[in-house]
C-alpha atoms as a PDB file:
ATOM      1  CA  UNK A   1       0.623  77.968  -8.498  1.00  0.00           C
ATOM      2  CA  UNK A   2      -2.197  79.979  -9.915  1.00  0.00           C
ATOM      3  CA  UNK A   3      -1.919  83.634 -10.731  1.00  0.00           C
ATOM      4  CA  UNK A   4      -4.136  85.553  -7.994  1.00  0.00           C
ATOM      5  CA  UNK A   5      -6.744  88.354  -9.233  1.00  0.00           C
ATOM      6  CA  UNK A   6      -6.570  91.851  -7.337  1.00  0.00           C
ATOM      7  CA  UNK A   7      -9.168  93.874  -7.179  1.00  0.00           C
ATOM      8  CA  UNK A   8      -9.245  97.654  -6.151  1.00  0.00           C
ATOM      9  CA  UNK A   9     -12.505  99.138  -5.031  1.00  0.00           C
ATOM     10  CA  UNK A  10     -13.100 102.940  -3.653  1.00  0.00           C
ATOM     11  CA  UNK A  11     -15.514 101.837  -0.361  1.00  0.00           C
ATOM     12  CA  UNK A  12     -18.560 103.823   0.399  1.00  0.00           C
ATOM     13  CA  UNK A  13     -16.488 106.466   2.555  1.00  0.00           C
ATOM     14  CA  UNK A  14     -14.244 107.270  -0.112  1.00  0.00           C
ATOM     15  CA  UNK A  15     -11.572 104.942   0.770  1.00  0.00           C
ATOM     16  CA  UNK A  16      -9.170 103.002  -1.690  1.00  0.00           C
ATOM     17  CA  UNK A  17      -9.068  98.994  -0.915  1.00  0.00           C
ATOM     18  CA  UNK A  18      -7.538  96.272  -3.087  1.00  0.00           C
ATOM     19  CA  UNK A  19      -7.825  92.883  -2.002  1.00  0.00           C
ATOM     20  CA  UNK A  20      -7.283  89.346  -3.322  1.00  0.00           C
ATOM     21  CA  UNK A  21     -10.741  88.389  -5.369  1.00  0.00           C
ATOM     22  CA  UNK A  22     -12.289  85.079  -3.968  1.00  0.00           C
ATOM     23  CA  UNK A  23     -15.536  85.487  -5.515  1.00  0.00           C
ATOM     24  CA  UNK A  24     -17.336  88.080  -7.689  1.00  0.00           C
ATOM     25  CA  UNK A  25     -20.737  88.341  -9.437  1.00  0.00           C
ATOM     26  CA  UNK A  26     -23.049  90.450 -10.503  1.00  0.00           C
ATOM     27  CA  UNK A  27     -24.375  91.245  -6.868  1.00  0.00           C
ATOM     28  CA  UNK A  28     -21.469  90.789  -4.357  1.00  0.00           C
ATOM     29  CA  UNK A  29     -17.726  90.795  -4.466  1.00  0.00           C
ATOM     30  CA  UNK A  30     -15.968  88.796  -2.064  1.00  0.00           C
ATOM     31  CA  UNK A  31     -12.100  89.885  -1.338  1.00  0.00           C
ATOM     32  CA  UNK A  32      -9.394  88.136   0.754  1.00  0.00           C
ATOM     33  CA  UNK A  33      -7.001  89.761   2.814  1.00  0.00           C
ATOM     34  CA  UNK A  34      -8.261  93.737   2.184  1.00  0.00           C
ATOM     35  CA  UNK A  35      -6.096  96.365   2.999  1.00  0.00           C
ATOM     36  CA  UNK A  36      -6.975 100.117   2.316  1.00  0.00           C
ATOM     37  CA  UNK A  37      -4.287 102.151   0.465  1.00  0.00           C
ATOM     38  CA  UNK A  38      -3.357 105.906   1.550  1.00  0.00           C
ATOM     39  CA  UNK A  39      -1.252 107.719  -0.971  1.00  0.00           C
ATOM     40  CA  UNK A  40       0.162 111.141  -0.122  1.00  0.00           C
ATOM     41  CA  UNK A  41       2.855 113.085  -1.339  1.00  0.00           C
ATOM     42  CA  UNK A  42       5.729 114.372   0.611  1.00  0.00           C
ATOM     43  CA  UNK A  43       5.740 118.004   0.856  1.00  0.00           C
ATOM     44  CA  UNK A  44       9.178 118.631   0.792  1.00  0.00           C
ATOM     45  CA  UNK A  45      10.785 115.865  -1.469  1.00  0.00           C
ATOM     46  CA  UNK A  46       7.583 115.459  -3.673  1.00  0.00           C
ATOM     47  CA  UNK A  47       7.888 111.347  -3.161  1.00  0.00           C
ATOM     48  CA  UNK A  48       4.888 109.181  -2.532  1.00  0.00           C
ATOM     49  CA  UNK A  49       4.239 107.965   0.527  1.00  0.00           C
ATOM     50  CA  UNK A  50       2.381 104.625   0.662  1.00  0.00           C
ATOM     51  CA  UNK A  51       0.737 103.296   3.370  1.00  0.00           C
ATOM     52  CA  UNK A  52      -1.621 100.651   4.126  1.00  0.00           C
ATOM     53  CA  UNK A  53      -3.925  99.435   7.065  1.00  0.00           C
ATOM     54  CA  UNK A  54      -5.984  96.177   7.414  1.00  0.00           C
ATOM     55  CA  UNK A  55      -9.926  96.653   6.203  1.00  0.00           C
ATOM     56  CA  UNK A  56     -11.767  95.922   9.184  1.00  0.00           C
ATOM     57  CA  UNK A  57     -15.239  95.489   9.489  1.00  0.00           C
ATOM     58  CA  UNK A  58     -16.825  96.693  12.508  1.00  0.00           C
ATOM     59  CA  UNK A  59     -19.707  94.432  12.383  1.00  0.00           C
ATOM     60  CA  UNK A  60     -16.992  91.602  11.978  1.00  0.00           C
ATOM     61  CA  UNK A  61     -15.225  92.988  15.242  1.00  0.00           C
ATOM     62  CA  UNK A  62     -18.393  93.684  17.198  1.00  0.00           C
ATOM     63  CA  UNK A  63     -18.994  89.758  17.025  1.00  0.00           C
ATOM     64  CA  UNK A  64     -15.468  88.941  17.872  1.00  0.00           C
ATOM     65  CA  UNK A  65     -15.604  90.919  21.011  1.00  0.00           C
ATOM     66  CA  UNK A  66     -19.418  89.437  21.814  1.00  0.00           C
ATOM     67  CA  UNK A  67     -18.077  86.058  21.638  1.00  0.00           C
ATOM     68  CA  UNK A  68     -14.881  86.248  23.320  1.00  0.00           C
END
């Protein structure tokens, strides 16, 4: 089994994705299965808490729902 490549990005919103890396060059970067990370400390126990949400792409969803 081959080692996979992560990736981790910051999108243009300011968001924090890493993602499996299918396909990168020097114009486009192509990642499978993003997810966008959300870090934030606890305020009372000073832990991390870690959570993460599918990347979805509007434009990906808009079609989904055209064609359905």
């Amino acid at each position: 089994m081959a080692d996979k490549q992560y990736k981790t990005i910051v999108d243009h919103i300011g968001r924090t994705v890493i993602g499996n890396v299918v396909k990168e060059d020097s114009k486009t970067l192509t990642l499978n299965n993003p997810v966008i990370i959300h870090v934030q400390p606890d305020q009372e126990s000073g832990q991390l808490q870690v959570q993460s949400f599918p990347y979805i792409f509007m434009e990906q969803l808009f079609q989904y729902l055209m064609f359905s």
